[in-house]
PDB file of N, CA and C in Angstrom:
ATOM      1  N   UNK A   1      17.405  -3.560  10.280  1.00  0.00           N
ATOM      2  CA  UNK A   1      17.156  -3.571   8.847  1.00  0.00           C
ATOM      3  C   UNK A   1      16.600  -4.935   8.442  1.00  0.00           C
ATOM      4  N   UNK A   2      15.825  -4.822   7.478  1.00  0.00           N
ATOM      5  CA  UNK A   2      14.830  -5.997   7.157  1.00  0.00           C
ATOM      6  C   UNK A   2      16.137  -6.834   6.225  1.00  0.00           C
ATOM      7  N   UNK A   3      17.381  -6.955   6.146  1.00  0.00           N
ATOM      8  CA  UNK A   3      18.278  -8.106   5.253  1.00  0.00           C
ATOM      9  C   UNK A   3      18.225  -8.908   6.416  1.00  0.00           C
ATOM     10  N   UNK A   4      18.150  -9.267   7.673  1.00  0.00           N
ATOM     11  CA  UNK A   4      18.360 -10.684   8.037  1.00  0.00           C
ATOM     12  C   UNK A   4      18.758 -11.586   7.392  1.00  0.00           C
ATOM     13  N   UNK A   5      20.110 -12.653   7.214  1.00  0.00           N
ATOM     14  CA  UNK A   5      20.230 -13.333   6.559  1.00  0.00           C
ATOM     15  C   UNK A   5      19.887 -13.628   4.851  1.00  0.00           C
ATOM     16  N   UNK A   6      20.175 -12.255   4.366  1.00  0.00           N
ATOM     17  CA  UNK A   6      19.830 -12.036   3.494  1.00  0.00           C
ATOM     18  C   UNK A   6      20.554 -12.684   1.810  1.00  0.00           C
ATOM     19  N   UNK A   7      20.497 -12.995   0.853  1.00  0.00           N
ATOM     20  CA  UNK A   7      21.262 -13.591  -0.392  1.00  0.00           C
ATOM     21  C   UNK A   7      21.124 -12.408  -1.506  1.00  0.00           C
ATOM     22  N   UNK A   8      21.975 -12.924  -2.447  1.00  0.00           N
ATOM     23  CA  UNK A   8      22.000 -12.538  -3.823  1.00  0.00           C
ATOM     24  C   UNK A   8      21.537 -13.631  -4.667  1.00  0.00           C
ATOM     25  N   UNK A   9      21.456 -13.785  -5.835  1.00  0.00           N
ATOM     26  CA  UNK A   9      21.172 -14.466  -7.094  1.00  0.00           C
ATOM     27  C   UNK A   9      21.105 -13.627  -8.027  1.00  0.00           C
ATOM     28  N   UNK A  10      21.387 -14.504  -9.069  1.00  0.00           N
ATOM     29  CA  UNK A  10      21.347 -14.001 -10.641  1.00  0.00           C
ATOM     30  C   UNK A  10      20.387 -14.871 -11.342  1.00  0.00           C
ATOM     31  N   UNK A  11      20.267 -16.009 -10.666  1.00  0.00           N
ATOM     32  CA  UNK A  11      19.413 -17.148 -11.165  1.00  0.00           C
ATOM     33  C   UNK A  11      17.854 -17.199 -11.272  1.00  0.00           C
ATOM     34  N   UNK A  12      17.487 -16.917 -12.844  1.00  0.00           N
ATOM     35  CA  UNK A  12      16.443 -16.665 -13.056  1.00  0.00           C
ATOM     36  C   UNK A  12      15.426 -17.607 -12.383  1.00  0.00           C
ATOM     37  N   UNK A  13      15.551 -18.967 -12.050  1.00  0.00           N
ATOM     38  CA  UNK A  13      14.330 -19.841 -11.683  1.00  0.00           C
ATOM     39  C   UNK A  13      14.440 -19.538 -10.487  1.00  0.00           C
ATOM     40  N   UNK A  14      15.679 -18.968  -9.627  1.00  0.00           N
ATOM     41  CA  UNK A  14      15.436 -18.898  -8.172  1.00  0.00           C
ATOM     42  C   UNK A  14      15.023 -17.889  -7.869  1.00  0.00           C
ATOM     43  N   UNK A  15      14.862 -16.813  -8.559  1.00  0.00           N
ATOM     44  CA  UNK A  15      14.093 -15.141  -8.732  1.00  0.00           C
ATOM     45  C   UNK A  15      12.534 -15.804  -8.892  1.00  0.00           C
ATOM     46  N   UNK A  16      12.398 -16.148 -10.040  1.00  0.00           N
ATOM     47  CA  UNK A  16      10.857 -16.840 -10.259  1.00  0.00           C
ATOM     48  C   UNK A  16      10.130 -17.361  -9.159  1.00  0.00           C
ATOM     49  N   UNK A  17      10.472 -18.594  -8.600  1.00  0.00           N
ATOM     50  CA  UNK A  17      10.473 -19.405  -7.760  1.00  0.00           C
ATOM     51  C   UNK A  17       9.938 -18.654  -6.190  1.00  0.00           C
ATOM     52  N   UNK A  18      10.708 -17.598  -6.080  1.00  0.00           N
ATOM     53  CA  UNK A  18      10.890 -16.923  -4.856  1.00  0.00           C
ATOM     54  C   UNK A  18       9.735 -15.485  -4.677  1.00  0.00           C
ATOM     55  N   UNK A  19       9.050 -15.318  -6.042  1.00  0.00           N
ATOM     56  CA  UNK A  19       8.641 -14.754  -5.830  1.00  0.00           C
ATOM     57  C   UNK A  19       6.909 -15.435  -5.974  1.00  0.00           C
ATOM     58  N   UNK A  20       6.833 -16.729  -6.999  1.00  0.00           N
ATOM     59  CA  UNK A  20       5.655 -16.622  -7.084  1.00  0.00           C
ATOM     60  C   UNK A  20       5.442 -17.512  -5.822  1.00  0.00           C
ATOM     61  N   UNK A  21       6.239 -17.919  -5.127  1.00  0.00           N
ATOM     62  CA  UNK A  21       5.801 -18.433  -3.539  1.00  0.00           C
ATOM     63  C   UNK A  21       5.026 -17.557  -2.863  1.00  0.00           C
ATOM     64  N   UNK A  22       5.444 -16.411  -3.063  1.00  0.00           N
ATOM     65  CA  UNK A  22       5.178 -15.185  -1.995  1.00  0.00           C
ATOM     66  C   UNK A  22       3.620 -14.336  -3.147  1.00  0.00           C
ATOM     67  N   UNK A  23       3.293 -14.829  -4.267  1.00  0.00           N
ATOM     68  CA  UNK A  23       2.368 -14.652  -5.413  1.00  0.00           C
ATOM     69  C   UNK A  23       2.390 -12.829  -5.803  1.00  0.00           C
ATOM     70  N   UNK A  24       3.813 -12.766  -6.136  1.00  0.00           N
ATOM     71  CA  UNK A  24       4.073 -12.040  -6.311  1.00  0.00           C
ATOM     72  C   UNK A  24       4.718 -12.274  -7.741  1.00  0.00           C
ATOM     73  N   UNK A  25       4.389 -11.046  -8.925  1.00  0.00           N
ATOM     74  CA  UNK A  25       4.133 -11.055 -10.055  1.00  0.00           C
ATOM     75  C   UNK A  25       4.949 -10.269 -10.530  1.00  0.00           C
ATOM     76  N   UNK A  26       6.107 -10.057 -11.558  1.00  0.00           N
ATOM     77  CA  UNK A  26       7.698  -9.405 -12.235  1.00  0.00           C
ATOM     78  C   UNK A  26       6.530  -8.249 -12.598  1.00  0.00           C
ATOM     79  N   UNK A  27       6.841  -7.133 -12.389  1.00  0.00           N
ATOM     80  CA  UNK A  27       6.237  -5.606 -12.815  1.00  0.00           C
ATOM     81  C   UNK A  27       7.779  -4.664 -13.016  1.00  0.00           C
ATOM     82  N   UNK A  28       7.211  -3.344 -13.843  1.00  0.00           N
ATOM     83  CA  UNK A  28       8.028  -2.291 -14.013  1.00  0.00           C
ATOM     84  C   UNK A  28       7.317  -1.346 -13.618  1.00  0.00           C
ATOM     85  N   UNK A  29       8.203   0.132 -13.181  1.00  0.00           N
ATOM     86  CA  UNK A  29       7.415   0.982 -12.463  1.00  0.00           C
ATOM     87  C   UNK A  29       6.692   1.577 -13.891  1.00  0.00           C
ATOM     88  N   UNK A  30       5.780   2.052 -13.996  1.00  0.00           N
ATOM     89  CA  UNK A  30       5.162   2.799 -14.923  1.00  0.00           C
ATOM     90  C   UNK A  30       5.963   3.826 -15.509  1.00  0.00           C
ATOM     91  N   UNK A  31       6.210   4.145 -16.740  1.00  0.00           N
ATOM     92  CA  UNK A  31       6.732   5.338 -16.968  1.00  0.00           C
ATOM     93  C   UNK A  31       8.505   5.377 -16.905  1.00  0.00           C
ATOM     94  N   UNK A  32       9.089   3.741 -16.703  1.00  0.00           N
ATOM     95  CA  UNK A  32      10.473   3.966 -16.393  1.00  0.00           C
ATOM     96  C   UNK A  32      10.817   2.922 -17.608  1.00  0.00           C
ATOM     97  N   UNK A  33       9.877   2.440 -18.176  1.00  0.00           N
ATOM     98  CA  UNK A  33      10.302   2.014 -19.593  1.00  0.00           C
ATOM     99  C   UNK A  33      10.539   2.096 -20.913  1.00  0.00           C
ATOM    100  N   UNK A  34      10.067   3.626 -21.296  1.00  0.00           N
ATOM    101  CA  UNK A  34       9.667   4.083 -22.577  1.00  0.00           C
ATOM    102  C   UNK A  34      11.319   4.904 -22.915  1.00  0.00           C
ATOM    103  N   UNK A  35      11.917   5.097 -21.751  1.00  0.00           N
ATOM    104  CA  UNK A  35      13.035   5.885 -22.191  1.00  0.00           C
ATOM    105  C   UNK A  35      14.237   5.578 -23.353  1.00  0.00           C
ATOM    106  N   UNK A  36      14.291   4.391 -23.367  1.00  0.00           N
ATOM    107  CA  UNK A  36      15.411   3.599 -24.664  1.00  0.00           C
ATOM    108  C   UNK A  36      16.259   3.078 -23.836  1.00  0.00           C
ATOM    109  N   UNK A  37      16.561   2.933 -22.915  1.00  0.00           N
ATOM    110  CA  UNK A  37      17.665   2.448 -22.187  1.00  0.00           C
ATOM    111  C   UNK A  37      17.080   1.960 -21.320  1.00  0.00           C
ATOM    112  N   UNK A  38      17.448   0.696 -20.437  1.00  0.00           N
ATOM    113  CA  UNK A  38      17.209   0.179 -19.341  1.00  0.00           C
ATOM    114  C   UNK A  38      16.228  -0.625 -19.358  1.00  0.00           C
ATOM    115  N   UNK A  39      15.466  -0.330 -19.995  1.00  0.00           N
ATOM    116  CA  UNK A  39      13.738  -1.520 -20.058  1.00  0.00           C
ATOM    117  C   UNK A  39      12.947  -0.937 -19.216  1.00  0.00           C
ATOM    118  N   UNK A  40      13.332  -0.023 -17.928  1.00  0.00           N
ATOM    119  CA  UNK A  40      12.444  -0.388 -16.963  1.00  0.00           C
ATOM    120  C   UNK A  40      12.839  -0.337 -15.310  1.00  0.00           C
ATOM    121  N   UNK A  41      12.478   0.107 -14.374  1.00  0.00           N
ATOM    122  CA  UNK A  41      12.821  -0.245 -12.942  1.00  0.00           C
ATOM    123  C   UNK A  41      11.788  -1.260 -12.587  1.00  0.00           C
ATOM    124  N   UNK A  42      12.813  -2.400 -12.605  1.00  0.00           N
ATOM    125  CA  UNK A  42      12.168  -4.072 -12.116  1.00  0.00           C
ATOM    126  C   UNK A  42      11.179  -3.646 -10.284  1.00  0.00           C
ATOM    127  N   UNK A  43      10.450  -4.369 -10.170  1.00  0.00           N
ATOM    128  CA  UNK A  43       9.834  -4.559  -9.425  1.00  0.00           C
ATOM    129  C   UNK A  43       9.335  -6.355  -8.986  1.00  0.00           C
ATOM    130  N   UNK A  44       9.012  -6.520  -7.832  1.00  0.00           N
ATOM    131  CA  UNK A  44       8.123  -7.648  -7.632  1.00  0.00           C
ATOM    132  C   UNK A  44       6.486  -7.202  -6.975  1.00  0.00           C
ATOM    133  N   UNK A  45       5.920  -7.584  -7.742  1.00  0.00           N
ATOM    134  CA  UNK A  45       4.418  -6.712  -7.564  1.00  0.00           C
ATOM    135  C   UNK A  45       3.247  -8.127  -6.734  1.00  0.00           C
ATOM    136  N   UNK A  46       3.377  -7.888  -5.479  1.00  0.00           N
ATOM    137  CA  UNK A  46       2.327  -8.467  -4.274  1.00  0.00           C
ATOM    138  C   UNK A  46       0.910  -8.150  -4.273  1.00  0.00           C
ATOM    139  N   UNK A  47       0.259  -9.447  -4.000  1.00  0.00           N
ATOM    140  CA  UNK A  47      -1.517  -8.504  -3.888  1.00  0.00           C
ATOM    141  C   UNK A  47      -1.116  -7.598  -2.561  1.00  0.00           C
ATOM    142  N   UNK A  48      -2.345  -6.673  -2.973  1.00  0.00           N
ATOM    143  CA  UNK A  48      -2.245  -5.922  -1.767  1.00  0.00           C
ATOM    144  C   UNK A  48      -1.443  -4.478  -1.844  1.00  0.00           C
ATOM    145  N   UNK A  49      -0.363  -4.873  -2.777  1.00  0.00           N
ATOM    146  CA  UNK A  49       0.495  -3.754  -2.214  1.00  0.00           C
ATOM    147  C   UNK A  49       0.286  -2.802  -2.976  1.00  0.00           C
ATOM    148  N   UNK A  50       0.376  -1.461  -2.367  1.00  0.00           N
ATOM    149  CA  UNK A  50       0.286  -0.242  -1.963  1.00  0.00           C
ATOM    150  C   UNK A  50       0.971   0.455  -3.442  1.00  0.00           C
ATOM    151  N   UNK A  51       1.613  -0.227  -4.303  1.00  0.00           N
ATOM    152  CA  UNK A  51       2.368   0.236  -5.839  1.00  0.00           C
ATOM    153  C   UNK A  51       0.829   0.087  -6.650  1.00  0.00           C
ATOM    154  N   UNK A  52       0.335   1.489  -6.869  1.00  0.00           N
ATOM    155  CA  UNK A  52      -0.129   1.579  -8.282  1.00  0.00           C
ATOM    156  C   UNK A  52       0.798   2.092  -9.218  1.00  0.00           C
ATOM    157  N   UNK A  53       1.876   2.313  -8.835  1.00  0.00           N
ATOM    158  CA  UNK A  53       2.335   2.966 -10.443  1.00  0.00           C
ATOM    159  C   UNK A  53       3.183   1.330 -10.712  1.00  0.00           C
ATOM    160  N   UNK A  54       2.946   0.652 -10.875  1.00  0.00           N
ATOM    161  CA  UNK A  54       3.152  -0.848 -11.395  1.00  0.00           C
ATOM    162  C   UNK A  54       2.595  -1.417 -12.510  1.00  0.00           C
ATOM    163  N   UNK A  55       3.287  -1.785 -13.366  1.00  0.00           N
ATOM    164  CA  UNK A  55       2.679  -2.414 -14.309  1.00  0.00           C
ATOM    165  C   UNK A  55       3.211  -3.663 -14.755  1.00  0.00           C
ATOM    166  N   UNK A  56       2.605  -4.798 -14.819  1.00  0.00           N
ATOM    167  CA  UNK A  56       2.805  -6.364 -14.925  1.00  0.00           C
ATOM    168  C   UNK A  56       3.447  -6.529 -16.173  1.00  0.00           C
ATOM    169  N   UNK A  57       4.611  -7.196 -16.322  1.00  0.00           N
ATOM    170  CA  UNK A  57       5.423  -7.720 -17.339  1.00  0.00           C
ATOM    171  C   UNK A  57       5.088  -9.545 -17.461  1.00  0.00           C
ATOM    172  N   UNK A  58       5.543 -10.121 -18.641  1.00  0.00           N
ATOM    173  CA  UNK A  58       5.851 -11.119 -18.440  1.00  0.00           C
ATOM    174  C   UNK A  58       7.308 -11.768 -17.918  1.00  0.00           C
ATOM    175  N   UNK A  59       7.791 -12.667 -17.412  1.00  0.00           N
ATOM    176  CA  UNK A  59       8.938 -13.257 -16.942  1.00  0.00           C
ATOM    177  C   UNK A  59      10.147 -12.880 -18.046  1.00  0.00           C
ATOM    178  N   UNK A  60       9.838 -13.511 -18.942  1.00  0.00           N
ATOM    179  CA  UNK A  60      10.880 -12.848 -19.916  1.00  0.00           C
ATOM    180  C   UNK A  60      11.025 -11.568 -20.473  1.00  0.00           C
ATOM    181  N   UNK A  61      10.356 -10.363 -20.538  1.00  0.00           N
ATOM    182  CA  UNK A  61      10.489  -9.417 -20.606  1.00  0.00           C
ATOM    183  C   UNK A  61      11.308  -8.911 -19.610  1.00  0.00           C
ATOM    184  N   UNK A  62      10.800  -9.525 -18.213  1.00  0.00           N
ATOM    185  CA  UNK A  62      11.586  -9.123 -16.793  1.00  0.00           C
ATOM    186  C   UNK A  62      12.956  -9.753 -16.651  1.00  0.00           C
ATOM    187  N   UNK A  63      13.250 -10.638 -17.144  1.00  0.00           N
ATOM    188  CA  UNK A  63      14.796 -11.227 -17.076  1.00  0.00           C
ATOM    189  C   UNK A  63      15.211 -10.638 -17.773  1.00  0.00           C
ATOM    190  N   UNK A  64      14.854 -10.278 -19.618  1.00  0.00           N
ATOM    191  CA  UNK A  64      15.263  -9.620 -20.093  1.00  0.00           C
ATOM    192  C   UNK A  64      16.281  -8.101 -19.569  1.00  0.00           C
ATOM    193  N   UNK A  65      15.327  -7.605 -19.029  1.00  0.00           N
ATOM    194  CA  UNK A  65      15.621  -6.514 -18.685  1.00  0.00           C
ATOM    195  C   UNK A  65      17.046  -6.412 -17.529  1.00  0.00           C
ATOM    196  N   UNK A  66      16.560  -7.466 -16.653  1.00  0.00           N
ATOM    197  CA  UNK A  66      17.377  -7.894 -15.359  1.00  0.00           C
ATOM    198  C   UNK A  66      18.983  -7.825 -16.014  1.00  0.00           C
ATOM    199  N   UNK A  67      18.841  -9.000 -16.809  1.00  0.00           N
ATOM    200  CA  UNK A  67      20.012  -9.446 -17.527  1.00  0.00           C
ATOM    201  C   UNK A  67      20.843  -8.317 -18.261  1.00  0.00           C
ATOM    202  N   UNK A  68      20.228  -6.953 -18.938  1.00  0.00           N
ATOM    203  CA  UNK A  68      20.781  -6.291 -19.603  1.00  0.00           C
ATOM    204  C   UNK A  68      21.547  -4.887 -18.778  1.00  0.00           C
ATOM    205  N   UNK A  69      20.796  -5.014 -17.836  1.00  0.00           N
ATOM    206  CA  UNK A  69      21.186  -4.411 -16.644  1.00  0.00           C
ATOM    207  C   UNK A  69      22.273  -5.023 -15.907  1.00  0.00           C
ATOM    208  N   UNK A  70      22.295  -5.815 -15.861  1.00  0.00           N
ATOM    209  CA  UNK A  70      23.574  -6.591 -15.163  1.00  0.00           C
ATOM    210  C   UNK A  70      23.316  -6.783 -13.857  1.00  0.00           C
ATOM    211  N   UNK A  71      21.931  -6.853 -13.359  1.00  0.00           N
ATOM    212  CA  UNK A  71      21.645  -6.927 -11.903  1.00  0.00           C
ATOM    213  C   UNK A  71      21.618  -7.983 -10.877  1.00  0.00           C
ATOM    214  N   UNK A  72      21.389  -8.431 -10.070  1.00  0.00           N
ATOM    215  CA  UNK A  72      21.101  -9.200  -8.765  1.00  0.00           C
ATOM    216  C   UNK A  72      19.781  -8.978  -7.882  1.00  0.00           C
ATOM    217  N   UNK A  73      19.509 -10.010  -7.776  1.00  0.00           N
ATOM    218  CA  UNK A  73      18.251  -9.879  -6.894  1.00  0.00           C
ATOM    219  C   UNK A  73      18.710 -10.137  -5.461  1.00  0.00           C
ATOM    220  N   UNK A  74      18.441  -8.750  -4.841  1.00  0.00           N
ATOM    221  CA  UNK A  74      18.996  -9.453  -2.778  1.00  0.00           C
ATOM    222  C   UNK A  74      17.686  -9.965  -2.492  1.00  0.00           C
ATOM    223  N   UNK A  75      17.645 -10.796  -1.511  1.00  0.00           N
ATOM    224  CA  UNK A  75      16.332 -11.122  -1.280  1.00  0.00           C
ATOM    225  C   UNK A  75      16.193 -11.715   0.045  1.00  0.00           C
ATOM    226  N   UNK A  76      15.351 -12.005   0.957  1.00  0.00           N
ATOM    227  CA  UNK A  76      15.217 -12.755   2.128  1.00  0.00           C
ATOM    228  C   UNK A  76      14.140 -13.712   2.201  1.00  0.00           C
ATOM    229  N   UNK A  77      14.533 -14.914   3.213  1.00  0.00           N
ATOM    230  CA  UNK A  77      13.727 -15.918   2.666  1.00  0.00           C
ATOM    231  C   UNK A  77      12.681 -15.854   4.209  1.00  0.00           C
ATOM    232  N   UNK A  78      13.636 -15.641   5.471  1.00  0.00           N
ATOM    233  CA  UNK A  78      12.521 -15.353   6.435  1.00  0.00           C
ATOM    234  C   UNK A  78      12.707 -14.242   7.079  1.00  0.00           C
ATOM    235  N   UNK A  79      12.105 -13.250   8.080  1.00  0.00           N
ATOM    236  CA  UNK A  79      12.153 -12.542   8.680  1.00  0.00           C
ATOM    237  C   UNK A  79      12.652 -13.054   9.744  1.00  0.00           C
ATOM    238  N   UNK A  80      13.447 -11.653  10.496  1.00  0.00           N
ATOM    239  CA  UNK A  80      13.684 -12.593  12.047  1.00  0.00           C
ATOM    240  C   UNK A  80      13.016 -13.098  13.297  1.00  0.00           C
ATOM    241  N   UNK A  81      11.314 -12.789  13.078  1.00  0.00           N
ATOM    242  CA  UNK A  81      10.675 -13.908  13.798  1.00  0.00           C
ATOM    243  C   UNK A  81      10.545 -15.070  13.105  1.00  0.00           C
ATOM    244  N   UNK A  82      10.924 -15.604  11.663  1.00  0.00           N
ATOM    245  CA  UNK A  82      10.674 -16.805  11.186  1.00  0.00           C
ATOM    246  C   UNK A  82       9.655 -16.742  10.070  1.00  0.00           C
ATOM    247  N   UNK A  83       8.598 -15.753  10.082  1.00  0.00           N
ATOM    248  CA  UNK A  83       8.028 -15.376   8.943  1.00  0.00           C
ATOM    249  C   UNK A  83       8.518 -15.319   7.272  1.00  0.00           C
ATOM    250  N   UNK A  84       7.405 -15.920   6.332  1.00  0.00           N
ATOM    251  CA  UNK A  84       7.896 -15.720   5.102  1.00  0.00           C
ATOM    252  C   UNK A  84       8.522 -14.308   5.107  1.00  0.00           C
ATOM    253  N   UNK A  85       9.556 -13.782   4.350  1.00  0.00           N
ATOM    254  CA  UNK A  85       9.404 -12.484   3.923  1.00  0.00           C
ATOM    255  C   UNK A  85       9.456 -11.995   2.670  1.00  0.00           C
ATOM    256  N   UNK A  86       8.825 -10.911   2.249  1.00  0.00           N
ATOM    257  CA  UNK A  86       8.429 -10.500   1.072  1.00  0.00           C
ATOM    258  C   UNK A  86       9.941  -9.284   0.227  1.00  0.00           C
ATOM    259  N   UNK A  87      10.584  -9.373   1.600  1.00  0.00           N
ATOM    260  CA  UNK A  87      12.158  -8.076   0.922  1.00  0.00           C
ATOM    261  C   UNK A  87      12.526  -8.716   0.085  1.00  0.00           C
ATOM    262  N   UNK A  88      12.562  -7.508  -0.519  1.00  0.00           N
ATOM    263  CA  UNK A  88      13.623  -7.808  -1.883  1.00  0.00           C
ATOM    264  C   UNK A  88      14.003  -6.544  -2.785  1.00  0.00           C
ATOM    265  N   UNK A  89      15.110  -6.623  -3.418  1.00  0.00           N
ATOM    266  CA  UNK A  89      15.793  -5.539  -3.998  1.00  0.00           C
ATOM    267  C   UNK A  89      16.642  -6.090  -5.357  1.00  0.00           C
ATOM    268  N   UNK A  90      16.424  -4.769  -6.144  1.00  0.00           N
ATOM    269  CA  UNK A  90      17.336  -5.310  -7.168  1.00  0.00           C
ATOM    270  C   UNK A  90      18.359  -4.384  -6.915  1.00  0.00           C
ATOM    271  N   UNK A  91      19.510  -4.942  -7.366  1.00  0.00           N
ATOM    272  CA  UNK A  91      20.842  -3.834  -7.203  1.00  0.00           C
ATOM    273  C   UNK A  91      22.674  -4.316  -8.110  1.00  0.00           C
ATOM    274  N   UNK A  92      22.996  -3.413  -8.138  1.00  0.00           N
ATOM    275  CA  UNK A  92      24.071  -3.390  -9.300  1.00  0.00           C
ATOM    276  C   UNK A  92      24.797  -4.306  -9.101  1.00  0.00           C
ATOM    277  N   UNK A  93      25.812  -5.024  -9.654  1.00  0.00           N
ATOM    278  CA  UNK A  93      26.628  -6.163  -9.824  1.00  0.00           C
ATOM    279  C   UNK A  93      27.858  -5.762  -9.038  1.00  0.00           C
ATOM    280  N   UNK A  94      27.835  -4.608  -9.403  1.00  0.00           N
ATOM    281  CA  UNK A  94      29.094  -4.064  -8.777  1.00  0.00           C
ATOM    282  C   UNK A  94      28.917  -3.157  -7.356  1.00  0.00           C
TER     283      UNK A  94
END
């Protein structure tokens, strides 16, 4: 499984930080925001990647959302050959 040495955070600059290293940009899936609840299914949106149903938020819209949710970002910083890695997940507090 791609967690190798994997973390949590709640910490918005280390979410930020971690992703625009990797130039990857806070998105919601299309269509998972209009409902009244939730804001949204958070995403981190990479060139390249393969998500068109993505749509680009700003940072605070995306913490926003993070925060009201009560979530955590898991995330990995290398793969286990040593490579940047791009995993990451959001997931419940509890």
């Amino acid at each position: 499984m791609a967690t190798q040495d994997s973390k949590t955070t709640k910490d918005h600059k280390t979410i930020q930080k971690w992703a625009e290293e990797r130039d990857g940009k806070p998105a919601v899936v299309k269509g998972t925001g209009d409902t009244g609840k939730g804001g949204g299914l958070l995403r981190i949106d990479f060139p390249g990647g393969a998500e068109e149903s993505l749509e680009e938020i700003s940072w605070d819209k995306f913490f926003t959302i993070f925060d009201e949710n009560d979530l955590e970002f898991l995330y990995q910083e290398k793969t286990k050959d040593g490579s940047e890695s791009r995993f990451n997940k959001f997931v419940n507090k509890d």
